[in-house]
PDB file of N, CA and C in Angstrom:
ATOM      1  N   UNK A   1       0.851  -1.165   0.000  1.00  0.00           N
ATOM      2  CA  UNK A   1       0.000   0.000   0.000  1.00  0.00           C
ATOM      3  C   UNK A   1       0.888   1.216   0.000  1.00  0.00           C
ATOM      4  N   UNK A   2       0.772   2.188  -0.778  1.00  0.00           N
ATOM      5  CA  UNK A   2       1.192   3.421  -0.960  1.00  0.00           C
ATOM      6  C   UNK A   2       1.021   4.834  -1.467  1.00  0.00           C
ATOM      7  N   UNK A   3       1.010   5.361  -1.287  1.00  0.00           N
ATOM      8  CA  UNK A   3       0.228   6.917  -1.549  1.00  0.00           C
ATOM      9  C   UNK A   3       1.140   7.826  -2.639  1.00  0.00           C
ATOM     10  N   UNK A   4       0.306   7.998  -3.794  1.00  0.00           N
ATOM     11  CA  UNK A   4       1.955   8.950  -4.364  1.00  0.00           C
ATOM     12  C   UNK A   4       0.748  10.513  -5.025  1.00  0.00           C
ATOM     13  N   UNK A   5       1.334  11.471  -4.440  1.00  0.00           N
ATOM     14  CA  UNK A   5       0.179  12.995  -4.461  1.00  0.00           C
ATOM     15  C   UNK A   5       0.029  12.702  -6.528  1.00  0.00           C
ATOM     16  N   UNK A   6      -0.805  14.149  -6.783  1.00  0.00           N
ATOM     17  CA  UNK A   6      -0.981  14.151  -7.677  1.00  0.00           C
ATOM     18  C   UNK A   6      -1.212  13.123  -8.593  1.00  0.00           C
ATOM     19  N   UNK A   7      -0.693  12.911 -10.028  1.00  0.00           N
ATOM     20  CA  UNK A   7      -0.632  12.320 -11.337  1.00  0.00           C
ATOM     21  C   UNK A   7      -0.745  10.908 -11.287  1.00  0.00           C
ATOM     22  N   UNK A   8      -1.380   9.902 -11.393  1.00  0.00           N
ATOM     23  CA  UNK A   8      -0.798   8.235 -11.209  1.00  0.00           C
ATOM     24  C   UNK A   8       0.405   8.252 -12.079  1.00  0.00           C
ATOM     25  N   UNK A   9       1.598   7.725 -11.246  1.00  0.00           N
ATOM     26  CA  UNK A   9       2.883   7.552 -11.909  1.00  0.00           C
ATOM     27  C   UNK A   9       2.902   6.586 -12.739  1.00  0.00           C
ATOM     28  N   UNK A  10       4.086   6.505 -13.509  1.00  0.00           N
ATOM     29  CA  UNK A  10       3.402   5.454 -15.042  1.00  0.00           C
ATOM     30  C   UNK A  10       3.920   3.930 -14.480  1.00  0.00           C
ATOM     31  N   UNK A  11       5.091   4.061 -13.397  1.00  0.00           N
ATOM     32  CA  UNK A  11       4.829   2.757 -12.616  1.00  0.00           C
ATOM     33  C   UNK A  11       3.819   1.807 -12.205  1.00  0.00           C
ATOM     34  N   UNK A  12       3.033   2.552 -11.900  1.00  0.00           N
ATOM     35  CA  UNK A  12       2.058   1.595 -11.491  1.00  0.00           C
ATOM     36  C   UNK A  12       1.067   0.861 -12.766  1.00  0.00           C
ATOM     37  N   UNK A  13       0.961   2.005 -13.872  1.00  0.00           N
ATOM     38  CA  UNK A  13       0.489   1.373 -15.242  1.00  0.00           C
ATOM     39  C   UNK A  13       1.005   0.239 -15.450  1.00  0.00           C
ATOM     40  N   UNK A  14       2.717   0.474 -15.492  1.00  0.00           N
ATOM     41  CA  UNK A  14       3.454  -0.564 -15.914  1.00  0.00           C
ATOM     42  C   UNK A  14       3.550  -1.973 -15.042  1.00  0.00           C
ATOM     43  N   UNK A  15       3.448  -2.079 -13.856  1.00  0.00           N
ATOM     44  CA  UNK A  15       3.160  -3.055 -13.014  1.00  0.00           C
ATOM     45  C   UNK A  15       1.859  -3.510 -12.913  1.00  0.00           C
ATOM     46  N   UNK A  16       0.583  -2.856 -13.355  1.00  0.00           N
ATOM     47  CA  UNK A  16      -0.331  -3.147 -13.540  1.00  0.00           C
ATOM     48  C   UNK A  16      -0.746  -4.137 -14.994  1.00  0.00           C
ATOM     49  N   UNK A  17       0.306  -4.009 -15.938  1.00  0.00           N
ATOM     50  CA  UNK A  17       0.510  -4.586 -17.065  1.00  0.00           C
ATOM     51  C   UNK A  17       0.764  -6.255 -17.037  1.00  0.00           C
ATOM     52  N   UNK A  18       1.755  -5.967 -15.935  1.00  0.00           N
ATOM     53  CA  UNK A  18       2.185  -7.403 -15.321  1.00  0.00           C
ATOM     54  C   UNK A  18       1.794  -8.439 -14.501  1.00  0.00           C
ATOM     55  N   UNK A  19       0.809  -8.186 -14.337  1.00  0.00           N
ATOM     56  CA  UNK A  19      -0.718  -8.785 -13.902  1.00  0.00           C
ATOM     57  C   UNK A  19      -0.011 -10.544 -14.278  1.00  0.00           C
ATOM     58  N   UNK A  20      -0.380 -11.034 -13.386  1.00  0.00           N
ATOM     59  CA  UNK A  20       0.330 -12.852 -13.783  1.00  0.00           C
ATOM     60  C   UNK A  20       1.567 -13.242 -13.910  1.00  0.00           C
ATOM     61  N   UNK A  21       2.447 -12.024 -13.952  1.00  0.00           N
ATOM     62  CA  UNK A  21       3.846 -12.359 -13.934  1.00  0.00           C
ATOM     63  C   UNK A  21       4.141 -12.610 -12.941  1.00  0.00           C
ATOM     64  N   UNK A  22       5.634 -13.450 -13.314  1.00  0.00           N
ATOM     65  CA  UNK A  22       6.686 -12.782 -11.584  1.00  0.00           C
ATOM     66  C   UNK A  22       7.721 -12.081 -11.692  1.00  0.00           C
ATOM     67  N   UNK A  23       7.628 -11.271 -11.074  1.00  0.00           N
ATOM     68  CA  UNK A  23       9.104 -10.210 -11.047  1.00  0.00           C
ATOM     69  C   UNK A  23       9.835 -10.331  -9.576  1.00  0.00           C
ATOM     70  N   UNK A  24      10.752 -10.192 -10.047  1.00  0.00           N
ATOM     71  CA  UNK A  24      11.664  -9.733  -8.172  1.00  0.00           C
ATOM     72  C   UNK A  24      11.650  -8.448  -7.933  1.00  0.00           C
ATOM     73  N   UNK A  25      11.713  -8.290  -6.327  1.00  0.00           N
ATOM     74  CA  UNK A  25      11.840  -6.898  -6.006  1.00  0.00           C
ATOM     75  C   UNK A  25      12.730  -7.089  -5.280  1.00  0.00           C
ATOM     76  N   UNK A  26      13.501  -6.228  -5.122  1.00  0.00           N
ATOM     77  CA  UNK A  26      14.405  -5.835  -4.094  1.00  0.00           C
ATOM     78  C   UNK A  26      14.094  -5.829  -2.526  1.00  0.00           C
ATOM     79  N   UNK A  27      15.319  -6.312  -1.893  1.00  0.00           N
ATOM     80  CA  UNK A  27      15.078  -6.416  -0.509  1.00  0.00           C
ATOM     81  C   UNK A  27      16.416  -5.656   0.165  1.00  0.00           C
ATOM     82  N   UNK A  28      15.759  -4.652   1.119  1.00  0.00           N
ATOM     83  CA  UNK A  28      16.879  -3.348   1.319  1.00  0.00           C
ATOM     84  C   UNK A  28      17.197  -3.993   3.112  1.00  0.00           C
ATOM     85  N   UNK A  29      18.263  -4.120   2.935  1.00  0.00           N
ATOM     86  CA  UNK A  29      18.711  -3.735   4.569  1.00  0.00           C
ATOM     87  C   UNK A  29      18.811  -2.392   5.342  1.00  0.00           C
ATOM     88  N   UNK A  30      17.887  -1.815   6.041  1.00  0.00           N
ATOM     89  CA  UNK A  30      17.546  -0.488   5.919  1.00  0.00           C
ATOM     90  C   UNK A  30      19.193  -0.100   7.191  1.00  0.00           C
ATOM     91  N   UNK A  31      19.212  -0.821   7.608  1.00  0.00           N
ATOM     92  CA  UNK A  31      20.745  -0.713   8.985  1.00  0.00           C
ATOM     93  C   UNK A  31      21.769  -0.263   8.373  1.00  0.00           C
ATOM     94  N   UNK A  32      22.115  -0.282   7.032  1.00  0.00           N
ATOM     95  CA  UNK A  32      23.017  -0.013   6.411  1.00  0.00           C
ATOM     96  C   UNK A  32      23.044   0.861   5.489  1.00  0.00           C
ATOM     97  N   UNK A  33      21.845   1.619   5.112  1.00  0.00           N
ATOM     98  CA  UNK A  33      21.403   2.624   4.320  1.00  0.00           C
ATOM     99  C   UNK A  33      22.393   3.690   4.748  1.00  0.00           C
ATOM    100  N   UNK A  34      23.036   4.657   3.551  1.00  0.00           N
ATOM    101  CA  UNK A  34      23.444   5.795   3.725  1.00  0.00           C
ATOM    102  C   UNK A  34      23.473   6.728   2.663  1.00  0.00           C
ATOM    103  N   UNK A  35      23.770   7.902   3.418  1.00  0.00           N
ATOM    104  CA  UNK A  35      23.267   9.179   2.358  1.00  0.00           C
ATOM    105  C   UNK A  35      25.140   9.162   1.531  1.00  0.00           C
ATOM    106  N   UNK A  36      24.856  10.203   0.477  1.00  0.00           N
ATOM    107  CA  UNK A  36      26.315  10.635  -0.286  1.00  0.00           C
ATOM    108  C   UNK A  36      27.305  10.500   0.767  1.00  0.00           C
ATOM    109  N   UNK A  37      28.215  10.370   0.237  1.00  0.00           N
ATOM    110  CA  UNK A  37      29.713  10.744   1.095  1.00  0.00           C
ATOM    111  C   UNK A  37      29.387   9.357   2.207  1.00  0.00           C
ATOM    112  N   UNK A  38      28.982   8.804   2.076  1.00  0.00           N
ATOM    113  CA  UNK A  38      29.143   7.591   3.150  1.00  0.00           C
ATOM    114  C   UNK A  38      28.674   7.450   4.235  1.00  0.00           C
ATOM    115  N   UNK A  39      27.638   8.445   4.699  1.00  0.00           N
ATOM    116  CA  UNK A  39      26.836   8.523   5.942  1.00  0.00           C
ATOM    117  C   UNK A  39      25.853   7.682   6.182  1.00  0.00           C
ATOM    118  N   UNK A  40      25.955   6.707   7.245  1.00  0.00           N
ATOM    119  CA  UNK A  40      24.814   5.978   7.850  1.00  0.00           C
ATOM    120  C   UNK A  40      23.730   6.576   7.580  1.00  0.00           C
ATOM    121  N   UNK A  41      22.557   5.571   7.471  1.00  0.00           N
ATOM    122  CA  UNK A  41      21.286   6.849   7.499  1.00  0.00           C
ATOM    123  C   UNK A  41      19.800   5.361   7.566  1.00  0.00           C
ATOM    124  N   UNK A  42      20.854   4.911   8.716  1.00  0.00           N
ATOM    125  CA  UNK A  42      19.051   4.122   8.774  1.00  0.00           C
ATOM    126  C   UNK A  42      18.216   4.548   9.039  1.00  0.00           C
ATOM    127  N   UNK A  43      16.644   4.299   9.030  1.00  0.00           N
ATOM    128  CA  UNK A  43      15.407   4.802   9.533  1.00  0.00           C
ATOM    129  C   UNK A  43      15.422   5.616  10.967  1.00  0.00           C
ATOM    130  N   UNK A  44      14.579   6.743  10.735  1.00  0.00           N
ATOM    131  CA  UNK A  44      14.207   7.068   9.702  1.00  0.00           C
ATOM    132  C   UNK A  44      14.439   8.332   9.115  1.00  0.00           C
ATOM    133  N   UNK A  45      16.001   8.274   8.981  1.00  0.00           N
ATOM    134  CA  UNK A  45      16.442   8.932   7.808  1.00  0.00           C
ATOM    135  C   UNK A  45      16.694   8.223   5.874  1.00  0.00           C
ATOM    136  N   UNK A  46      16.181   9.417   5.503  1.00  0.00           N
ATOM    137  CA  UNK A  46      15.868   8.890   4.256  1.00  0.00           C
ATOM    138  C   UNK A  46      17.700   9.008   3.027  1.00  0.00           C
ATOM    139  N   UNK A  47      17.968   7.594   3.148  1.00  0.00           N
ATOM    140  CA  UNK A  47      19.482   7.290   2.320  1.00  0.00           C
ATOM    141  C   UNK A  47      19.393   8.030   0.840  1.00  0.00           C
ATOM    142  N   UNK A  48      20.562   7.956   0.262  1.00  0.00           N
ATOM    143  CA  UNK A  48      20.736   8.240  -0.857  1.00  0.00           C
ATOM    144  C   UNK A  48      20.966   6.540  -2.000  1.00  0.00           C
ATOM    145  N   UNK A  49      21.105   5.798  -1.405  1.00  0.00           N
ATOM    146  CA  UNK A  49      21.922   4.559  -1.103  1.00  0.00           C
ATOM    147  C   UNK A  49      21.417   3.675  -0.379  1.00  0.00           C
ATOM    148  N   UNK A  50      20.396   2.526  -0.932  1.00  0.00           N
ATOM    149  CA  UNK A  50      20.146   1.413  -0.061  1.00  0.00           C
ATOM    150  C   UNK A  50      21.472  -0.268  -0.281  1.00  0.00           C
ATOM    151  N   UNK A  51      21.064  -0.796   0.713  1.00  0.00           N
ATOM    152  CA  UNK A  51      22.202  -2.393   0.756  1.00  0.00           C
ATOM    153  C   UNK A  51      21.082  -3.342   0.384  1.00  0.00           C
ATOM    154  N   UNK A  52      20.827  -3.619  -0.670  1.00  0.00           N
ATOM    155  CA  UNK A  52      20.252  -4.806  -1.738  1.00  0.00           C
ATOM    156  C   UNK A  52      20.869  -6.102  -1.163  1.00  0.00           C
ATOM    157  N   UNK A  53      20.293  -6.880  -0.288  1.00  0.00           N
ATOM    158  CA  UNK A  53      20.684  -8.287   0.618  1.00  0.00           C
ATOM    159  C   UNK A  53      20.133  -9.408  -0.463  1.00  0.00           C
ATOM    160  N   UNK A  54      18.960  -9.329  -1.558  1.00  0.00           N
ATOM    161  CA  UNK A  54      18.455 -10.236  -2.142  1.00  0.00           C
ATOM    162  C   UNK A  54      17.267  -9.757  -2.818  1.00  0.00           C
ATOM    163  N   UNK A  55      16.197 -10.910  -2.922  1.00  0.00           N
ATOM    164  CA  UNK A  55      15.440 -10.404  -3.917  1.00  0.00           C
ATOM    165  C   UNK A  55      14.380 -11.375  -3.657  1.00  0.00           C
ATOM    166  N   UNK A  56      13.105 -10.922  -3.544  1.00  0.00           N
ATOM    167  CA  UNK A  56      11.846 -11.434  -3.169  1.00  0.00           C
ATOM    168  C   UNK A  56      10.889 -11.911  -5.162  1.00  0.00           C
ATOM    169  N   UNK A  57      10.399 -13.101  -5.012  1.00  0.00           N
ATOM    170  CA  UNK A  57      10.252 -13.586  -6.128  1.00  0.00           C
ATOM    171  C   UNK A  57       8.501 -13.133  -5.805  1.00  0.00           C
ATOM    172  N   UNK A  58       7.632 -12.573  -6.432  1.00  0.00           N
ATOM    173  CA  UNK A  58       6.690 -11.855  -6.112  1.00  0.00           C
ATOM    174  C   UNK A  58       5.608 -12.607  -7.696  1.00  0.00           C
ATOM    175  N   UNK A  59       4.839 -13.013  -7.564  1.00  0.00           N
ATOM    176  CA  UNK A  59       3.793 -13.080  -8.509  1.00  0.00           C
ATOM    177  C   UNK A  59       2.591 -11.820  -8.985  1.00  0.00           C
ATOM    178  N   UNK A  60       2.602 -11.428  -9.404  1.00  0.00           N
ATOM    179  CA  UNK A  60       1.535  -9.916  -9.697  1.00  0.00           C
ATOM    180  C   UNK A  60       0.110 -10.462  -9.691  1.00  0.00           C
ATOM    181  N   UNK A  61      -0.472  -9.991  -8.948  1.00  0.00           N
ATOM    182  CA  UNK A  61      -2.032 -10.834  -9.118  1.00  0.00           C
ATOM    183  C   UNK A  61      -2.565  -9.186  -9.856  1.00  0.00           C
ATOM    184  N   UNK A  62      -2.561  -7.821  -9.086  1.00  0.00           N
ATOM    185  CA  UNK A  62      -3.630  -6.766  -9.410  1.00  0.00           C
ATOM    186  C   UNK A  62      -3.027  -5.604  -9.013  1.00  0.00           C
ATOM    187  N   UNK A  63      -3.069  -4.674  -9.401  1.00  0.00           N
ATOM    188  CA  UNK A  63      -3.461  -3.072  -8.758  1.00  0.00           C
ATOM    189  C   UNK A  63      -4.353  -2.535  -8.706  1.00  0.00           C
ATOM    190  N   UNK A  64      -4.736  -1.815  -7.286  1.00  0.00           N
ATOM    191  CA  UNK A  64      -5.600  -1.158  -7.255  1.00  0.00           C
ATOM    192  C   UNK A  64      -5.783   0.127  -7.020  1.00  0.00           C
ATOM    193  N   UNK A  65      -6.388   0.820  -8.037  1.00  0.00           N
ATOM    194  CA  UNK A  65      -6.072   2.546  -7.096  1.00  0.00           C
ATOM    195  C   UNK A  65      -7.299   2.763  -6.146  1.00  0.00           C
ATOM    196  N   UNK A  66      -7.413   4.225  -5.658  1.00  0.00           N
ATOM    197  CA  UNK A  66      -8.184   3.860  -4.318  1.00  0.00           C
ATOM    198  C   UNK A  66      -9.843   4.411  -4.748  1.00  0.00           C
ATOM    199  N   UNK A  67      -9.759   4.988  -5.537  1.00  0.00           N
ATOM    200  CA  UNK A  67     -10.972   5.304  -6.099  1.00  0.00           C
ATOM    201  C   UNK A  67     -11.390   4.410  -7.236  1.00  0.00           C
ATOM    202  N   UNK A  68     -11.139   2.890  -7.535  1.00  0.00           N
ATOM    203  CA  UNK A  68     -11.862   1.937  -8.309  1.00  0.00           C
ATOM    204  C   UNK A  68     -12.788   0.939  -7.032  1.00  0.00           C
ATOM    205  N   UNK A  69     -13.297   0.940  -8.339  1.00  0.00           N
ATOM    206  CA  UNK A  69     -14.341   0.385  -7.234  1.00  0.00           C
ATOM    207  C   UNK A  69     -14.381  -1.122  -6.978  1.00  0.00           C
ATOM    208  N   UNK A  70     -12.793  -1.547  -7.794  1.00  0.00           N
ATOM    209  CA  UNK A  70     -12.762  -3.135  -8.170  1.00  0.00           C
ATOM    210  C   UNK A  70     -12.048  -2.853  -6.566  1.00  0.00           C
ATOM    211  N   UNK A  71     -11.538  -2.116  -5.672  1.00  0.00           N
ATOM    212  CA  UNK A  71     -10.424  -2.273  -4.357  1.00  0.00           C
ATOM    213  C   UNK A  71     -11.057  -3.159  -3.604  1.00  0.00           C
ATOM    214  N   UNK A  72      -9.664  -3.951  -3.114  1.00  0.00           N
ATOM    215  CA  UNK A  72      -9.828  -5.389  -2.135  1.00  0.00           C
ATOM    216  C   UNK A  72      -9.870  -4.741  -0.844  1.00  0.00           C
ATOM    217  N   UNK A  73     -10.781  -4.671  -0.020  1.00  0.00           N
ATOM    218  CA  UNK A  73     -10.690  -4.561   1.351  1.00  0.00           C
ATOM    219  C   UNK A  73      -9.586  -5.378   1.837  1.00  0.00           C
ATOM    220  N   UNK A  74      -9.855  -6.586   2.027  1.00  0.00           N
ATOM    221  CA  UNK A  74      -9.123  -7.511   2.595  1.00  0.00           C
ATOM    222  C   UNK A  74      -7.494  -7.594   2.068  1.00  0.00           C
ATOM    223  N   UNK A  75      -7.112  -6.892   1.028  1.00  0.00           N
ATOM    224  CA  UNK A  75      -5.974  -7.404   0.738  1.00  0.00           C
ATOM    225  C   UNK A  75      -5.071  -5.653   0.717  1.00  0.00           C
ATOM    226  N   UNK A  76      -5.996  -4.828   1.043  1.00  0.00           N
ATOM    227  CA  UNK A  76      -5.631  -3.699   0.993  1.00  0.00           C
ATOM    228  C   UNK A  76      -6.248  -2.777   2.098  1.00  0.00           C
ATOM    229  N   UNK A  77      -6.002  -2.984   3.019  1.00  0.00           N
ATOM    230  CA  UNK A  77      -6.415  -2.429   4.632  1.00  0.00           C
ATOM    231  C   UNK A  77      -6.312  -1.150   4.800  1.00  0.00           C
ATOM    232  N   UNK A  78      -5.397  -0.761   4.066  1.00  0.00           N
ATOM    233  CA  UNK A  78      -5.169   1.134   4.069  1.00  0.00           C
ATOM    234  C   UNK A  78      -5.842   1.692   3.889  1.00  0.00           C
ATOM    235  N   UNK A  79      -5.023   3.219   4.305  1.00  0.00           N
ATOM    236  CA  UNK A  79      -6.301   4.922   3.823  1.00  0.00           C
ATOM    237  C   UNK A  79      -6.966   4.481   2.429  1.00  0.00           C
ATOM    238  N   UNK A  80      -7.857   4.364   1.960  1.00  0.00           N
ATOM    239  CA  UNK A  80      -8.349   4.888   0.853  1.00  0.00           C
ATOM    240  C   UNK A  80      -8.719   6.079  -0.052  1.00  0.00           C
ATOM    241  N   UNK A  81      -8.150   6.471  -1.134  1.00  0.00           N
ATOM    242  CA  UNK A  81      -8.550   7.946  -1.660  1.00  0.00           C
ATOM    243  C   UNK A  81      -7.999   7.777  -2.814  1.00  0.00           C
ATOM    244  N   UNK A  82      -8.412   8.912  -3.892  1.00  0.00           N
ATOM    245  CA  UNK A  82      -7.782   8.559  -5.028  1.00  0.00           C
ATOM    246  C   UNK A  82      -6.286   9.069  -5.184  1.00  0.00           C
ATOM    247  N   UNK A  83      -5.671   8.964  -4.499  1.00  0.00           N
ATOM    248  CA  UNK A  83      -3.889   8.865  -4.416  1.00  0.00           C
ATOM    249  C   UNK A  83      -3.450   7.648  -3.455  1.00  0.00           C
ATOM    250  N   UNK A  84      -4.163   6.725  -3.441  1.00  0.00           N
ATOM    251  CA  UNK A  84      -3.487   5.293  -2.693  1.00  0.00           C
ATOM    252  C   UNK A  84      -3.514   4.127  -3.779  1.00  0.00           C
ATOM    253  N   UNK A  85      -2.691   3.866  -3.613  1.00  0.00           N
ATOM    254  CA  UNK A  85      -2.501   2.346  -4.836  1.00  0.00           C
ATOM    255  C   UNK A  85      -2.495   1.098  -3.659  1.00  0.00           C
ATOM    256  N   UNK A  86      -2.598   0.359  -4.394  1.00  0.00           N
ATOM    257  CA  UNK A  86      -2.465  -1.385  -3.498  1.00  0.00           C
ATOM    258  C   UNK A  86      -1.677  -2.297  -4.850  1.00  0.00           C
ATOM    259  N   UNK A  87      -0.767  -3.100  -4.701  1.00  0.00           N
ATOM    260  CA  UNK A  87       0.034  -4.090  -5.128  1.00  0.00           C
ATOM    261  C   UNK A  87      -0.578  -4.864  -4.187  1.00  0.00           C
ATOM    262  N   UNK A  88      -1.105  -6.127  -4.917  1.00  0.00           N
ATOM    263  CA  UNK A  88      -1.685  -7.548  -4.737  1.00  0.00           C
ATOM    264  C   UNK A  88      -0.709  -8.252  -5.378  1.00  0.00           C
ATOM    265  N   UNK A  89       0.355  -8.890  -4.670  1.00  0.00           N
ATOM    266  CA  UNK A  89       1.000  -9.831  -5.456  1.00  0.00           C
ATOM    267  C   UNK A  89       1.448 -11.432  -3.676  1.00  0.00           C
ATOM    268  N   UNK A  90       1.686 -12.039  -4.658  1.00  0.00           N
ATOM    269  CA  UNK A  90       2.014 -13.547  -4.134  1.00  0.00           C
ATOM    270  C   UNK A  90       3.263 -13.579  -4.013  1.00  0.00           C
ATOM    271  N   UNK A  91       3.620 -14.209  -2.604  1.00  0.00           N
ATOM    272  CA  UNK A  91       5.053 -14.576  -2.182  1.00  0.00           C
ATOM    273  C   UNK A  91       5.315 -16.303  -3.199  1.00  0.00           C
ATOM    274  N   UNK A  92       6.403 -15.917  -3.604  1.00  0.00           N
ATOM    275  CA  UNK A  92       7.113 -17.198  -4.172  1.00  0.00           C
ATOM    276  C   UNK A  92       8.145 -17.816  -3.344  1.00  0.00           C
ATOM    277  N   UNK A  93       9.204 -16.990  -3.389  1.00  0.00           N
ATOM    278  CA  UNK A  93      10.367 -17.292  -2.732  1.00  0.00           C
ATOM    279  C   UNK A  93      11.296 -15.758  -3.094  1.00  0.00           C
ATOM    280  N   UNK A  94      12.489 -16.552  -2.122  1.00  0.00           N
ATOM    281  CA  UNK A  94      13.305 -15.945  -1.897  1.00  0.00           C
ATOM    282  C   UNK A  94      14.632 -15.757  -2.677  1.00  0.00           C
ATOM    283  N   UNK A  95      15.781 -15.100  -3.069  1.00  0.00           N
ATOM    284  CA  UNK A  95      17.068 -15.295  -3.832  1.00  0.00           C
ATOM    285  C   UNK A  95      17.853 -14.201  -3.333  1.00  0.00           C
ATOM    286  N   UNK A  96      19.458 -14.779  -3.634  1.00  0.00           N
ATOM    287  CA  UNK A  96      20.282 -13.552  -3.530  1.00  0.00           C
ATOM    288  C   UNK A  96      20.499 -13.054  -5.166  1.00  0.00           C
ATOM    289  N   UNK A  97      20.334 -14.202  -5.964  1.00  0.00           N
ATOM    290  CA  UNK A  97      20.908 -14.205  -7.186  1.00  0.00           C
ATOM    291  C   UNK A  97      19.335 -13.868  -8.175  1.00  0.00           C
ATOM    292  N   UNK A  98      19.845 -12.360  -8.757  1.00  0.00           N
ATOM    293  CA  UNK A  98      18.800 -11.793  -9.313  1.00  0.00           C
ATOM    294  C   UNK A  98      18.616 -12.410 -11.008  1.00  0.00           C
ATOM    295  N   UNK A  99      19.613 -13.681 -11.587  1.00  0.00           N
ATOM    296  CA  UNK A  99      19.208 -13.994 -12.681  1.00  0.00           C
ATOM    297  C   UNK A  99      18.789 -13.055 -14.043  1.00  0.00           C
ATOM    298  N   UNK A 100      18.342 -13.523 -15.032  1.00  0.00           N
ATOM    299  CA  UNK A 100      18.221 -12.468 -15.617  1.00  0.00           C
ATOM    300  C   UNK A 100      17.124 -11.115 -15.789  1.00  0.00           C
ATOM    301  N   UNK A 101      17.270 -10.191 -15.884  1.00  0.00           N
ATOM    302  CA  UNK A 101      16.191  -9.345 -15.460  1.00  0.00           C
ATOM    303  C   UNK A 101      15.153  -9.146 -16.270  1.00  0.00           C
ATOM    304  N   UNK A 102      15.427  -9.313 -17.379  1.00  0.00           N
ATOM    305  CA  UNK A 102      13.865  -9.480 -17.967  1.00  0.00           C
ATOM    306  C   UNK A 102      13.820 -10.502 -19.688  1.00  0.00           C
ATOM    307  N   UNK A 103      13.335 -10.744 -20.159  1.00  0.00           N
ATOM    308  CA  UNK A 103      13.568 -11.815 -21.172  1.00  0.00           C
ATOM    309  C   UNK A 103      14.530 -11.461 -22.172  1.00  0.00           C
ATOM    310  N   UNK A 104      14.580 -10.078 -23.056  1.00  0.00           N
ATOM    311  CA  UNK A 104      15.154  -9.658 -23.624  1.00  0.00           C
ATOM    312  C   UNK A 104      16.264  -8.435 -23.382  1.00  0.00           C
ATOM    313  N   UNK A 105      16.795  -8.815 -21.889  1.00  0.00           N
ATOM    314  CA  UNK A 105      17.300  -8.330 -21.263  1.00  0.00           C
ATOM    315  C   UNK A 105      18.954  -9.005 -21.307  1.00  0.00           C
ATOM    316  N   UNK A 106      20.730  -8.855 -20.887  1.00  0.00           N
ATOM    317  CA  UNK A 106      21.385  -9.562 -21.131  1.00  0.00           C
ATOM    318  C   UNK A 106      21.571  -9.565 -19.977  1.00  0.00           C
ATOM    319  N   UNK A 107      22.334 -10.398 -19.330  1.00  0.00           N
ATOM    320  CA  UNK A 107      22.303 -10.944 -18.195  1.00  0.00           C
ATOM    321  C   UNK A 107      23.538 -10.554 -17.296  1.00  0.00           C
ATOM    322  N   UNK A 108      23.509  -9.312 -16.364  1.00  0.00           N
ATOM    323  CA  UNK A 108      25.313  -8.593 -16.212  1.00  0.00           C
ATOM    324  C   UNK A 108      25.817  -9.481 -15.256  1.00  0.00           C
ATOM    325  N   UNK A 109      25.107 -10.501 -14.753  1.00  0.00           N
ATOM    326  CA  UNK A 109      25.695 -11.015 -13.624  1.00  0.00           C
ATOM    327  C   UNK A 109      25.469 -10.528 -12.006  1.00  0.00           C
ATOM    328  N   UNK A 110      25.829 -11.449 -11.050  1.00  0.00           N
ATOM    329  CA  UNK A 110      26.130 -10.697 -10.113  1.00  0.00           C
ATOM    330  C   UNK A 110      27.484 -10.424  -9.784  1.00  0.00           C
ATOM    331  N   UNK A 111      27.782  -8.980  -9.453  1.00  0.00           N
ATOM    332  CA  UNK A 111      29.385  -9.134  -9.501  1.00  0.00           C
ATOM    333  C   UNK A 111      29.473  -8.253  -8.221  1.00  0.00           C
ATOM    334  N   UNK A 112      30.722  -8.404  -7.403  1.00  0.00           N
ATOM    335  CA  UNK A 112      31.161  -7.726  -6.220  1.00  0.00           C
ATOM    336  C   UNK A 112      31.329  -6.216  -6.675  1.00  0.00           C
ATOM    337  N   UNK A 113      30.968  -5.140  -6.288  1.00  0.00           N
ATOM    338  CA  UNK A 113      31.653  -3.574  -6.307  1.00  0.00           C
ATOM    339  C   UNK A 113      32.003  -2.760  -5.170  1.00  0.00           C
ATOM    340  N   UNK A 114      32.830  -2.607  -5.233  1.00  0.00           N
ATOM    341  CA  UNK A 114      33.588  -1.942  -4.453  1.00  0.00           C
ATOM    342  C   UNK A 114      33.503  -0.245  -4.860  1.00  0.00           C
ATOM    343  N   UNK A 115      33.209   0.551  -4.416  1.00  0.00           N
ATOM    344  CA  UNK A 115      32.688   2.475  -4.827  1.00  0.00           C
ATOM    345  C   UNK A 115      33.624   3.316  -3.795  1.00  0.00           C
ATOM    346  N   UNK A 116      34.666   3.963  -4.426  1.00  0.00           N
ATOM    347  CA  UNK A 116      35.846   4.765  -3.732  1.00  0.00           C
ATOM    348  C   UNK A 116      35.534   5.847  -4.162  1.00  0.00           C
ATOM    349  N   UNK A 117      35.953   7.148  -3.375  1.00  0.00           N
ATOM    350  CA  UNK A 117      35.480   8.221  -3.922  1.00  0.00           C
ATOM    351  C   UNK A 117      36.489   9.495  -3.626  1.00  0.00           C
TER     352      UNK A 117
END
């Protein structure tokens, strides 16, 4: 559940597209978050820079914005209004290894980086 002011962002079109897929999302270790220049900045300060630990395998069932009238009570408990969205998706599993990212996508690997500045 999430609220974004104004315009529906074209994200959510686009995830709304994906209805039956599975995509991964990212999974942030928020303890390790930091802003530029290398500053800690866990919650709830807001990082420049999150620590990506893995990747949640997510099935897309629906979106909902808050003014359709298709919205799941039950699967979407939040404020309602027309600036709240709901992501309905299914837990699969879990990974560190993000594979390839999308079909016609090439595949960079996972590789160690190291960022000096």
């Amino acid at each position: 559940m999430c609220r974004s002011p104004g315009n529906r962002p074209n994200v959510f079109t686009a995830i709304d597209n994906l209805a039956g897929k599975v995509r991964l999302f990212a999974v942030n270790d928020p303890s390790k978050q930091i802003k530029n220049g290398g500053i800690p900045a866990p919650p709830p300060d807001t990082p420049d820079f999150f620590d990506i630990v893995g990747f949640v395998q997510m099935k897309i069932v629906d979106v909902w914005r808050g003014n359709d009238s298709q919205w799941d009570v039950a699967n979407c408990p939040g404020p309602r209004n027309t600036n709240a969205f709901c992501l309905h998706a299914i837990w699969l599993g879990y990974t560190t290894d993000p594979g390839e990212l999308c079909e016609n996508c090439p595949d960079f690997g996972v590789r160690a980086v190291k960022l000096s500045g």
